[in-house]
N, C-alpha and C. Protein backbone atom coordinates (compact mmCIF):
# COMPACT_ATOMS: atom_id res chain seq x y z
N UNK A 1 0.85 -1.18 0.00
CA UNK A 1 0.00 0.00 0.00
C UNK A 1 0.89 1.24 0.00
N UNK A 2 0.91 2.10 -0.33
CA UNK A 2 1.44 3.40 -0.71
C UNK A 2 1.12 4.58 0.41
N UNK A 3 1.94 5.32 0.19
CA UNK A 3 1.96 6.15 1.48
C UNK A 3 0.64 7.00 1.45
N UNK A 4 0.40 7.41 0.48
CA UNK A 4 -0.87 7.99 -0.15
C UNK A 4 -2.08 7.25 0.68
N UNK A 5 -2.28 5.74 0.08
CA UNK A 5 -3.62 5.46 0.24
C UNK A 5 -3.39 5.33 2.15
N UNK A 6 -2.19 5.25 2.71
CA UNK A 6 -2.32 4.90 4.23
C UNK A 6 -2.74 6.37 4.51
N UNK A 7 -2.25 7.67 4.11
CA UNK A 7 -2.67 8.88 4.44
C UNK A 7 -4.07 8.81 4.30
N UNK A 8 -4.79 9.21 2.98
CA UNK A 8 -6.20 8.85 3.00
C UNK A 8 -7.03 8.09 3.66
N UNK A 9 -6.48 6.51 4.01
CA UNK A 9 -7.19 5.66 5.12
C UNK A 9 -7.10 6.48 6.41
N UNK A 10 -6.11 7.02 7.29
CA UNK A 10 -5.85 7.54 8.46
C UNK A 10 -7.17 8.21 8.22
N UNK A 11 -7.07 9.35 7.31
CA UNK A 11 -8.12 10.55 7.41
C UNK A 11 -9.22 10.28 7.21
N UNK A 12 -10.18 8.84 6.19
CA UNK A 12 -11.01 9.05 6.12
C UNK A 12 -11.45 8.47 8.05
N UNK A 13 -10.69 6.92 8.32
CA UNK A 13 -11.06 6.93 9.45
C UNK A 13 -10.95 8.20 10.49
N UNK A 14 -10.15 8.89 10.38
CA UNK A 14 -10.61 9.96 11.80
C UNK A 14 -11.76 10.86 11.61
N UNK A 15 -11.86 10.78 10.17
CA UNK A 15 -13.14 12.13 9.85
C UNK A 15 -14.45 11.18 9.49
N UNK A 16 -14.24 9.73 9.40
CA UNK A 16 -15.85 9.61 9.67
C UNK A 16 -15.86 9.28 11.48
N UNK A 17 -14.83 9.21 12.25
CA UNK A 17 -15.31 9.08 13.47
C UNK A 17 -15.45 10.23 14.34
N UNK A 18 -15.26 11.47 13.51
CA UNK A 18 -15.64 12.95 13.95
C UNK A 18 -16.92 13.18 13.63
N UNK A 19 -17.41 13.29 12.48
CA UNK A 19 -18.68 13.19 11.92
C UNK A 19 -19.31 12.40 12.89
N UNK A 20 -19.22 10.98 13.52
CA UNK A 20 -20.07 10.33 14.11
C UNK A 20 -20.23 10.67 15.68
N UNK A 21 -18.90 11.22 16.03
CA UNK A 21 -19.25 12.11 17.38
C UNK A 21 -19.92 13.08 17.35
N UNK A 22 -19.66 14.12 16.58
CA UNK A 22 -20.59 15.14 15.80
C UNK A 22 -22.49 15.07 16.12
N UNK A 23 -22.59 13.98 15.53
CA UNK A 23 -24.25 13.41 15.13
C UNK A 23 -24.83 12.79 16.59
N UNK A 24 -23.67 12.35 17.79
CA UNK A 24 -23.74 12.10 19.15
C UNK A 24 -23.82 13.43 20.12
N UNK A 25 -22.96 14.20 20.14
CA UNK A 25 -22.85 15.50 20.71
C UNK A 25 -24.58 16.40 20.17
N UNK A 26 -24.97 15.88 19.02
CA UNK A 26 -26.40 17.10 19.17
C UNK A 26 -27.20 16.17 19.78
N UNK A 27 -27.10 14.65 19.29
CA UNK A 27 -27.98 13.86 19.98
C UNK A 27 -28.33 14.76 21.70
N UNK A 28 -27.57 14.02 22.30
CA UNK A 28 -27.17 14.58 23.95
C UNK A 28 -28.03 15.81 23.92
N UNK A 29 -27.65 17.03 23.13
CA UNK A 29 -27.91 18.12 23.20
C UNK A 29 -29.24 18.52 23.13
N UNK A 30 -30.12 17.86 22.14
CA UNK A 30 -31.31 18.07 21.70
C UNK A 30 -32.17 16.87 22.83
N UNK A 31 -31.67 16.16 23.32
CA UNK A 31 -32.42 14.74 24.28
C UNK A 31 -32.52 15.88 25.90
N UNK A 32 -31.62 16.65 25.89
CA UNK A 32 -31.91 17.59 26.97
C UNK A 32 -32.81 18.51 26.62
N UNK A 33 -32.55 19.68 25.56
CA UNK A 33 -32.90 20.85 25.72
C UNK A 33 -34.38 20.63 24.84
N UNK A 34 -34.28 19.56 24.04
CA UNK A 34 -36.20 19.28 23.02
C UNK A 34 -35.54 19.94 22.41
N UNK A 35 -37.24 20.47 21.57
CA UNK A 35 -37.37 21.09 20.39
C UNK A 35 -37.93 22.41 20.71
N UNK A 36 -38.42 22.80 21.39
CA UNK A 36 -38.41 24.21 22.12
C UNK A 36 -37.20 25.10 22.58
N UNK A 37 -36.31 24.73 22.92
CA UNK A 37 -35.54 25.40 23.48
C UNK A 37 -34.63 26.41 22.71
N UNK A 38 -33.92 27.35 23.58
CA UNK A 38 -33.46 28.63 22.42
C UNK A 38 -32.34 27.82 21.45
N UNK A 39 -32.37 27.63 20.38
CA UNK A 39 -31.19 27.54 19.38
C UNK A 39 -31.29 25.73 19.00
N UNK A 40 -32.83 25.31 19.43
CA UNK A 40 -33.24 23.93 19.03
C UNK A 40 -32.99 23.50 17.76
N UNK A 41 -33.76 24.65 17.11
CA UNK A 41 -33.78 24.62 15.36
C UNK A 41 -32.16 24.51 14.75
N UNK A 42 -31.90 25.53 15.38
CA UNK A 42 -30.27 25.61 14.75
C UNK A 42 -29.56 24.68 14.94
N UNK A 43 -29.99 23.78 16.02
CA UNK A 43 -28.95 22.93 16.24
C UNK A 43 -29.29 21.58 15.62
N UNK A 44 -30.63 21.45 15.59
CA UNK A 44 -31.27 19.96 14.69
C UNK A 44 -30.78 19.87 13.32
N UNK A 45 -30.62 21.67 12.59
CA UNK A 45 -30.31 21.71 10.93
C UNK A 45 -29.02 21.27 11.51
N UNK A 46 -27.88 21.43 12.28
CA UNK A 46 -26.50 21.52 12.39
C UNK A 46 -26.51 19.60 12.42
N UNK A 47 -27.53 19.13 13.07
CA UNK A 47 -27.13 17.90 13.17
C UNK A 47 -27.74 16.82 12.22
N UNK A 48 -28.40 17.70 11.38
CA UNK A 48 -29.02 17.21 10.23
C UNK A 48 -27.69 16.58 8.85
N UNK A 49 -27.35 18.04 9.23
CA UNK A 49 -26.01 18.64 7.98
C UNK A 49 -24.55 17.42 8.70
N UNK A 50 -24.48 17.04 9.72
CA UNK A 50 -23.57 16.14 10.43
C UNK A 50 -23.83 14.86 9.61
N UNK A 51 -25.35 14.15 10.34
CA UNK A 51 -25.49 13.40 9.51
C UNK A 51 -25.52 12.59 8.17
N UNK A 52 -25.29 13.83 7.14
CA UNK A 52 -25.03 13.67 6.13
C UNK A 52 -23.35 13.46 6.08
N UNK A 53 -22.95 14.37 6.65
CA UNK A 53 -21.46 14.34 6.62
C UNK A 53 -20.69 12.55 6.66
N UNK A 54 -21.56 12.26 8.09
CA UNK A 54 -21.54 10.90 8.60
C UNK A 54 -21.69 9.85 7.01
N UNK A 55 -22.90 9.67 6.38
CA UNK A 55 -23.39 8.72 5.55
C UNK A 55 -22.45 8.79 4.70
N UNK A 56 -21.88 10.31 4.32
CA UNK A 56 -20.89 10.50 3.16
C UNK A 56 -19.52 9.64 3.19
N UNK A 57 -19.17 9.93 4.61
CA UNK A 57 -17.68 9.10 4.89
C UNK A 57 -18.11 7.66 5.06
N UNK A 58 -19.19 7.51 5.40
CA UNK A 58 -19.78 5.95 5.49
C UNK A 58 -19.30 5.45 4.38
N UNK A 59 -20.05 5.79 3.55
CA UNK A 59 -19.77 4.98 2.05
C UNK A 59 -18.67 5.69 1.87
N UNK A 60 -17.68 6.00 2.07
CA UNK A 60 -16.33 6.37 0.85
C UNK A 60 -15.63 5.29 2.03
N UNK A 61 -15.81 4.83 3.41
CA UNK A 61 -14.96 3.91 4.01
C UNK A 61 -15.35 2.64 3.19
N UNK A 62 -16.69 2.53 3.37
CA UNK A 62 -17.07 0.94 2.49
C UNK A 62 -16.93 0.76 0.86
N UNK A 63 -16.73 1.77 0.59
CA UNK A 63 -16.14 1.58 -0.89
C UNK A 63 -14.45 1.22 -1.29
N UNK A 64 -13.53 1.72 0.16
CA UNK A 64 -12.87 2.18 -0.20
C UNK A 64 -11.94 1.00 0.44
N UNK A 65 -13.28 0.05 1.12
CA UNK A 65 -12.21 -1.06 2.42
C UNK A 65 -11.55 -0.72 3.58
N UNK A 66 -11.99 0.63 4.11
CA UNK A 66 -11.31 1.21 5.25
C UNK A 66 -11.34 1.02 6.63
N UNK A 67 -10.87 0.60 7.12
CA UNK A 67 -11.26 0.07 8.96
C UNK A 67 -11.33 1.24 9.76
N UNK A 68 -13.02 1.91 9.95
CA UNK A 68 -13.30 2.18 10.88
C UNK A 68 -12.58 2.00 12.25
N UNK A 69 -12.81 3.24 12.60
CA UNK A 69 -12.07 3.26 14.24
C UNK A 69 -12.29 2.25 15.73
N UNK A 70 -11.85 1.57 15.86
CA UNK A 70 -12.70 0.92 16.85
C UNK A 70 -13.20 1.61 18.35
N UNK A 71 -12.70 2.80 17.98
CA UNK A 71 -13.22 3.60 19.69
C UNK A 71 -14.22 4.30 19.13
N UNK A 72 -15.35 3.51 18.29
CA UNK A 72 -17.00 4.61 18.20
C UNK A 72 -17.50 4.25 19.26
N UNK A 73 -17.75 2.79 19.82
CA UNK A 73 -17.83 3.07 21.18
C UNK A 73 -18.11 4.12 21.90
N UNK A 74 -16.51 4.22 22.12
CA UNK A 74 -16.32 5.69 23.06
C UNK A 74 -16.60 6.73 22.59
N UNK A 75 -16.62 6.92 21.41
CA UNK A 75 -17.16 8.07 20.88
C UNK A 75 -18.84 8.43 20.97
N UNK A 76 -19.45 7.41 20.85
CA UNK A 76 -20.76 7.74 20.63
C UNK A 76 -21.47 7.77 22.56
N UNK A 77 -20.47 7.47 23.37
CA UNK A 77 -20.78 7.59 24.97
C UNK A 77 -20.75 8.69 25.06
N UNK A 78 -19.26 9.32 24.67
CA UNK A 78 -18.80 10.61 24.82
C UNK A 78 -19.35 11.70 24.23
N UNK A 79 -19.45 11.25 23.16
CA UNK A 79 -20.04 12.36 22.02
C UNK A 79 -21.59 13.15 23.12
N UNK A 80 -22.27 11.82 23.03
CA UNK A 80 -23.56 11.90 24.34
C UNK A 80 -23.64 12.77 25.00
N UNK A 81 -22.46 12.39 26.08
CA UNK A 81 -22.32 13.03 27.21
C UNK A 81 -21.95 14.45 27.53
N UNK A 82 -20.89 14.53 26.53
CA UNK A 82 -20.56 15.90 25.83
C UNK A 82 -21.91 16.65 25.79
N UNK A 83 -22.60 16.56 24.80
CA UNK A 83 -24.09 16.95 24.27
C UNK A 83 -24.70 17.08 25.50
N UNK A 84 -25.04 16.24 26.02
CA UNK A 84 -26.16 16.69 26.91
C UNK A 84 -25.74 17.57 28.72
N UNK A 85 -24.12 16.96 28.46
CA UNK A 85 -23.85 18.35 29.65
C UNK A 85 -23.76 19.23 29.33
N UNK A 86 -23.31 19.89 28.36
CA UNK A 86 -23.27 21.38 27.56
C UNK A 86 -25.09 21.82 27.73
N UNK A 87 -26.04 21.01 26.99
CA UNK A 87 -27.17 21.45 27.08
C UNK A 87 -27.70 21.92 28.69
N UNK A 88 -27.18 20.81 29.46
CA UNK A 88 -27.95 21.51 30.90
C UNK A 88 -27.52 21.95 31.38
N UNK A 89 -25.94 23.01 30.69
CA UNK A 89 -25.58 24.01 31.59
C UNK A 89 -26.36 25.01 31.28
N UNK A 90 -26.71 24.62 29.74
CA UNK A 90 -27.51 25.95 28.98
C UNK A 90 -27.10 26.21 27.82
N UNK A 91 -28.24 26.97 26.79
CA UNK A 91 -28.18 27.01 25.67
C UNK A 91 -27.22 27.32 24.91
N UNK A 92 -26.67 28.70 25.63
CA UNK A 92 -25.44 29.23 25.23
C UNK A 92 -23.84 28.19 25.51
N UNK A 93 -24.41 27.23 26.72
CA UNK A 93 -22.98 26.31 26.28
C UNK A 93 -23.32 25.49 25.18
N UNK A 94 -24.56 25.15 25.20
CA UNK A 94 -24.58 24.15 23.78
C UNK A 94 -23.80 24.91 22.96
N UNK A 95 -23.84 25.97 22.49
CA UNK A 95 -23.22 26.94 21.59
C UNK A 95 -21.87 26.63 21.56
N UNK A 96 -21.38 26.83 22.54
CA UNK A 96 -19.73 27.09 22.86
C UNK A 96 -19.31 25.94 22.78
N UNK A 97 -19.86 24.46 23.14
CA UNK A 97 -19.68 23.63 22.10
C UNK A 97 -19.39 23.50 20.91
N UNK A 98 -20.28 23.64 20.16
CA UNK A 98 -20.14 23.74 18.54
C UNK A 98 -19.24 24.89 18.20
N UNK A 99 -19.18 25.78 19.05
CA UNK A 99 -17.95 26.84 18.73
C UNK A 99 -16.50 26.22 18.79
N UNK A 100 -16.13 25.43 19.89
CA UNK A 100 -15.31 25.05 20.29
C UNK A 100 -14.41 23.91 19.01
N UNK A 101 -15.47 22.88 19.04
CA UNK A 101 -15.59 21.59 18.25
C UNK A 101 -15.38 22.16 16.56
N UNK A 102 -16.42 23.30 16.15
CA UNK A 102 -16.14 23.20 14.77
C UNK A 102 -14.57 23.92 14.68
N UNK A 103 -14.13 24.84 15.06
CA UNK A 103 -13.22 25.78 15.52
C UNK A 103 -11.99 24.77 15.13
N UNK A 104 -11.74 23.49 16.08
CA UNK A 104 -11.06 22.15 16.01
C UNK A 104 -10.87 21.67 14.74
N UNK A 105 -12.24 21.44 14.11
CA UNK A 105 -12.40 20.48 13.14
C UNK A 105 -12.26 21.48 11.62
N UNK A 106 -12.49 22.27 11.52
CA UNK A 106 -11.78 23.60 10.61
C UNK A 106 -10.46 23.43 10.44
N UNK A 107 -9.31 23.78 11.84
CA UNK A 107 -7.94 23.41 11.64
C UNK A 107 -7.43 22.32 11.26
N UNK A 108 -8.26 21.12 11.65
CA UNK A 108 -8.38 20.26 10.98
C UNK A 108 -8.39 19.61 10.10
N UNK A 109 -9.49 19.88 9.33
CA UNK A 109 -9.84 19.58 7.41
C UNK A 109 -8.77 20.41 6.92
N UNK A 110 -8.20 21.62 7.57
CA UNK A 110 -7.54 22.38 6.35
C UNK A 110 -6.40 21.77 6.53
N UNK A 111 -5.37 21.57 7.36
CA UNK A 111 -4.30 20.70 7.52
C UNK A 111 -4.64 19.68 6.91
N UNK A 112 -5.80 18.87 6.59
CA UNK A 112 -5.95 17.32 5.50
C UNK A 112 -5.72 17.74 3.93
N UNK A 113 -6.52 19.03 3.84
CA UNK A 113 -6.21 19.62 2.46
C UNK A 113 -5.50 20.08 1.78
N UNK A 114 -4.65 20.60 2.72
CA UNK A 114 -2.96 20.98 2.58
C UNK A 114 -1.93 19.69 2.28
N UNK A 115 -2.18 18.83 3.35
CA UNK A 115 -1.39 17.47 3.46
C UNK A 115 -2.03 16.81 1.83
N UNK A 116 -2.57 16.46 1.64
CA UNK A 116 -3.37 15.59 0.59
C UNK A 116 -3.07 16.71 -0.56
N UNK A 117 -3.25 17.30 -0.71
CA UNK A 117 -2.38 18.29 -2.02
C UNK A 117 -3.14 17.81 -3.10
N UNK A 118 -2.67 17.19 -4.31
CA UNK A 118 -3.71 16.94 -5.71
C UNK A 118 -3.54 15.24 -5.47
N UNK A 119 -3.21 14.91 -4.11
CA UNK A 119 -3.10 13.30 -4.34
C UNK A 119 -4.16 12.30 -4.19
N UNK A 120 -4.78 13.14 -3.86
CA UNK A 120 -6.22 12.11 -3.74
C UNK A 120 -7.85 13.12 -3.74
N UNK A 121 -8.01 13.70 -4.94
CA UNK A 121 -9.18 14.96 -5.03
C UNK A 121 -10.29 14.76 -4.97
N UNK A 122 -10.45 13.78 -4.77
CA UNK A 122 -12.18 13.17 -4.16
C UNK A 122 -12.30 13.22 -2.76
N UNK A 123 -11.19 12.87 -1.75
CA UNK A 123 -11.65 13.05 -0.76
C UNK A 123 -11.06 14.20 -0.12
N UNK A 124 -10.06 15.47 -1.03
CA UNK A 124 -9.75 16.42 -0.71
C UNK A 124 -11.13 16.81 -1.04
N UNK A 125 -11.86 17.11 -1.79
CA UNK A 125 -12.98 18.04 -2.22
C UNK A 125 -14.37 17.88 -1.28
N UNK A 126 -14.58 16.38 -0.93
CA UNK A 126 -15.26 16.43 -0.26
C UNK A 126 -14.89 16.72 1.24
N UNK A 127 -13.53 17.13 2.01
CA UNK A 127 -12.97 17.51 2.80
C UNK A 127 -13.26 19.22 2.89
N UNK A 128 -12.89 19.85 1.59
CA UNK A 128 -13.46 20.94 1.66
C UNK A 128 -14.56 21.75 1.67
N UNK A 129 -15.55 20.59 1.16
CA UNK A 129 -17.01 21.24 1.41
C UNK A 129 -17.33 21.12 2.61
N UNK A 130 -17.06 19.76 3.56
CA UNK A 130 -17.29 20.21 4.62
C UNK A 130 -16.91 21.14 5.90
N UNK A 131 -15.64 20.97 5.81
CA UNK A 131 -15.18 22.13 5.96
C UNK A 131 -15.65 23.57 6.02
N UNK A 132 -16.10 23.38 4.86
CA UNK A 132 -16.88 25.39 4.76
C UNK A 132 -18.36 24.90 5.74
N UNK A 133 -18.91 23.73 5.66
CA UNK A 133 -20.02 23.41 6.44
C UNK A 133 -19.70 23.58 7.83
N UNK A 134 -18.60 23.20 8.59
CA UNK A 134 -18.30 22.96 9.82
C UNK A 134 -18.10 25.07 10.44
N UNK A 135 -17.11 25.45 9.19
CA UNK A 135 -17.54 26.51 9.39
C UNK A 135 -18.26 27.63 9.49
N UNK A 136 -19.74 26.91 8.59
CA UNK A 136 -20.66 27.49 9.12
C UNK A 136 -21.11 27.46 10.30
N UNK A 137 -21.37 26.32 10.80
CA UNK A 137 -21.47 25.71 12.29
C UNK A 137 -20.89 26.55 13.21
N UNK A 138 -20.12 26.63 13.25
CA UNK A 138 -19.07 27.55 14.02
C UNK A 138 -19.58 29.00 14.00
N UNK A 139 -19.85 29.63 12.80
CA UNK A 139 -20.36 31.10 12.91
C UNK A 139 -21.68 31.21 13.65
N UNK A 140 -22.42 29.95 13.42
CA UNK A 140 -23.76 30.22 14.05
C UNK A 140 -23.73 30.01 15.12
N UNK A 141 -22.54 29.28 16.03
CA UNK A 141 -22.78 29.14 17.60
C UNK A 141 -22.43 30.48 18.02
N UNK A 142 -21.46 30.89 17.43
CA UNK A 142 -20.97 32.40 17.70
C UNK A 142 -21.98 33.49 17.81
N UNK A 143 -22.76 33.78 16.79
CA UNK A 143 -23.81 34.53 16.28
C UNK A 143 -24.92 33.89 17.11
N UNK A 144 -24.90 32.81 17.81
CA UNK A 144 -26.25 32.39 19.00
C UNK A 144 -25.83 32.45 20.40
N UNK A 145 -24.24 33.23 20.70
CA UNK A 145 -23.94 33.41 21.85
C UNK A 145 -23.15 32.70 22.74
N UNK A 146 -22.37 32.19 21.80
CA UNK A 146 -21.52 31.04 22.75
C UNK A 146 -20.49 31.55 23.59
N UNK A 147 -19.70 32.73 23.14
CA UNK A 147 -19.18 33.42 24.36
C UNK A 147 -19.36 33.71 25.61
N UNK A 148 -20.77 34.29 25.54
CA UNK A 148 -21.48 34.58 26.77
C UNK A 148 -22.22 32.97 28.26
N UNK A 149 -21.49 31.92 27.12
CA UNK A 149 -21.72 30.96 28.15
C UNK A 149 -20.83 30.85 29.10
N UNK A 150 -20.97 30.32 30.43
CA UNK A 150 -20.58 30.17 31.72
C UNK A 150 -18.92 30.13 31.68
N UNK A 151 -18.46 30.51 31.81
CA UNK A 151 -16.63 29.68 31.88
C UNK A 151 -16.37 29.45 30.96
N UNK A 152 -16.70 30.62 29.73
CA UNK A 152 -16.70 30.15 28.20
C UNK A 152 -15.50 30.03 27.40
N UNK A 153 -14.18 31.14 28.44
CA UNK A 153 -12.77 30.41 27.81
C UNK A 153 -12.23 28.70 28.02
N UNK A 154 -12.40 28.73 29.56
CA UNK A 154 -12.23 27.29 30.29
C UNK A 154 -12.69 26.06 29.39
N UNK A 155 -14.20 26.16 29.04
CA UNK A 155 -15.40 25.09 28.14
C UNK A 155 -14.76 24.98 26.64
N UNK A 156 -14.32 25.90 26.25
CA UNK A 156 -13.93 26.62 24.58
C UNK A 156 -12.57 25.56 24.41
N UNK A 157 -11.75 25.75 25.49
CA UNK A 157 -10.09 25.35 25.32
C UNK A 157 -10.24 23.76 26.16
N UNK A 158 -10.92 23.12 26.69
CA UNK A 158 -11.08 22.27 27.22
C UNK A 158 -11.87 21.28 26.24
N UNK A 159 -12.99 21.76 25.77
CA UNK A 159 -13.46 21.01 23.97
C UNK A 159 -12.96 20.74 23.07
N UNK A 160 -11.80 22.23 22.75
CA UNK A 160 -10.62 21.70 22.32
C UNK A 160 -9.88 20.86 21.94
N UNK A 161 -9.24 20.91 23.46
CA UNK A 161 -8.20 19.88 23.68
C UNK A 161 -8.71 18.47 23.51
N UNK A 162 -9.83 18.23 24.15
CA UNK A 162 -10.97 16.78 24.02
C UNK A 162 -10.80 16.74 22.47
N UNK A 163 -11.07 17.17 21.55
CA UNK A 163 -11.19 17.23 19.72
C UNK A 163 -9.34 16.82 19.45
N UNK A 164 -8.87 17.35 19.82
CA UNK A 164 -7.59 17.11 19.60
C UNK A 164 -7.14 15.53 20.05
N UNK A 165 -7.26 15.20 21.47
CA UNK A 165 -6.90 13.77 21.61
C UNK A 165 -7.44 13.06 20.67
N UNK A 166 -9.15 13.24 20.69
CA UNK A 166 -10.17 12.62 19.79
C UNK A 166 -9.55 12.28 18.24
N UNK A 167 -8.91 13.18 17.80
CA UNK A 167 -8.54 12.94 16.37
C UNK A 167 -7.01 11.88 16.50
N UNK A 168 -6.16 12.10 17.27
CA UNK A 168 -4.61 11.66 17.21
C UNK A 168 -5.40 10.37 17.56
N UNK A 169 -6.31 9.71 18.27
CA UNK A 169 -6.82 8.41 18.67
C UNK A 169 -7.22 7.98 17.54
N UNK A 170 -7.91 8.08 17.37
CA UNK A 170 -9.01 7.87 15.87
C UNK A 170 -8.25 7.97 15.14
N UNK A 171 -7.22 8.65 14.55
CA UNK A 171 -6.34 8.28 13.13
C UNK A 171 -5.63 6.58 13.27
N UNK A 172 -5.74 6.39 14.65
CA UNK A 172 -4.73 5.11 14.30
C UNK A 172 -5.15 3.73 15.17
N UNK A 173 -6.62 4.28 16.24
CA UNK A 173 -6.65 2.94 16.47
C UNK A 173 -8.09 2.62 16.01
């Protein structure tokens, strides 16, 4: 196998097991706060737009023969738990969540798109659309107040860092 397709395998596994934390973290979020609550809507389209993200890397792993991460597990506990403590601190941490997380996953995709260069443009391209998606995500937690949540540097750099282990794990086991 070529250094190429092991690069591409790493990435598609860490970015469909982001996507699938992703689609866990609103779970949590929306199982607390319903469909009433301030920034419900925004956050169901956000986890709508995940989900897709999810099905997309689905099939480019099963097309492609790729071994999934074996810590979804933990991801989909975490992802949860994530979600639904942010929600019952309050709306605005749900926010600072998705501020935090897309913020991550932005530096992220663009470092894959940089790395991957013209060597593999199917899953650079679909790297970059989401990308601009994640960064939408990100503007709208901003623009719904995620600053103004509780300990919102502490929550911001601590989500972070959680996204960061999350990915160096997921690329390789």
């Amino acid at each position: 196998m070529s250094e190429v397709s092991r690069r591409s395998e790493r990435m598609l596994r860490v970015d469909q097991a982001g996507e699938y934390g992703a689609t866990r973290i609103y779970a949590g979020q929306l199982a607390v706060m319903g469909t009433r609550a301030p920034h419900a809507t925004e956050i169901a389209g956000m986890a709508a737009q995940e989900a897709d993200h999810r099905a997309r890397f689905d099939a480019m792993i099963a097309e492609r023969r790729v071994r999934p991460t074996l810590l979804q597990p933990v991801w989909s506990v975490a992802g949860y738990a994530l979600g639904a403590a942010t929600a019952l601190i309050g709306p605005k941490a749900a926010m600072a969540c998705t501020a935090a997380i897309e913020t991550e996953i932005e530096r992220h995709y663009t470092q894959q798109v940089d790395e991957l260069g013209t060597d593999d443009p199917e899953l650079s391209e679909v790297i970059r659309e989401f990308r601009d998606d994640e960064r939408e995500h990100r503007d709208a937690a901003l623009a719904a107040g995620a600053e103004q949540a509780p300990a919102y540097p502490l929550l911001f750099h601590a989500i972070r860092m959680g996204c960061r282990v999350a990915i160096k794990l997921s690329e390789r086991i």
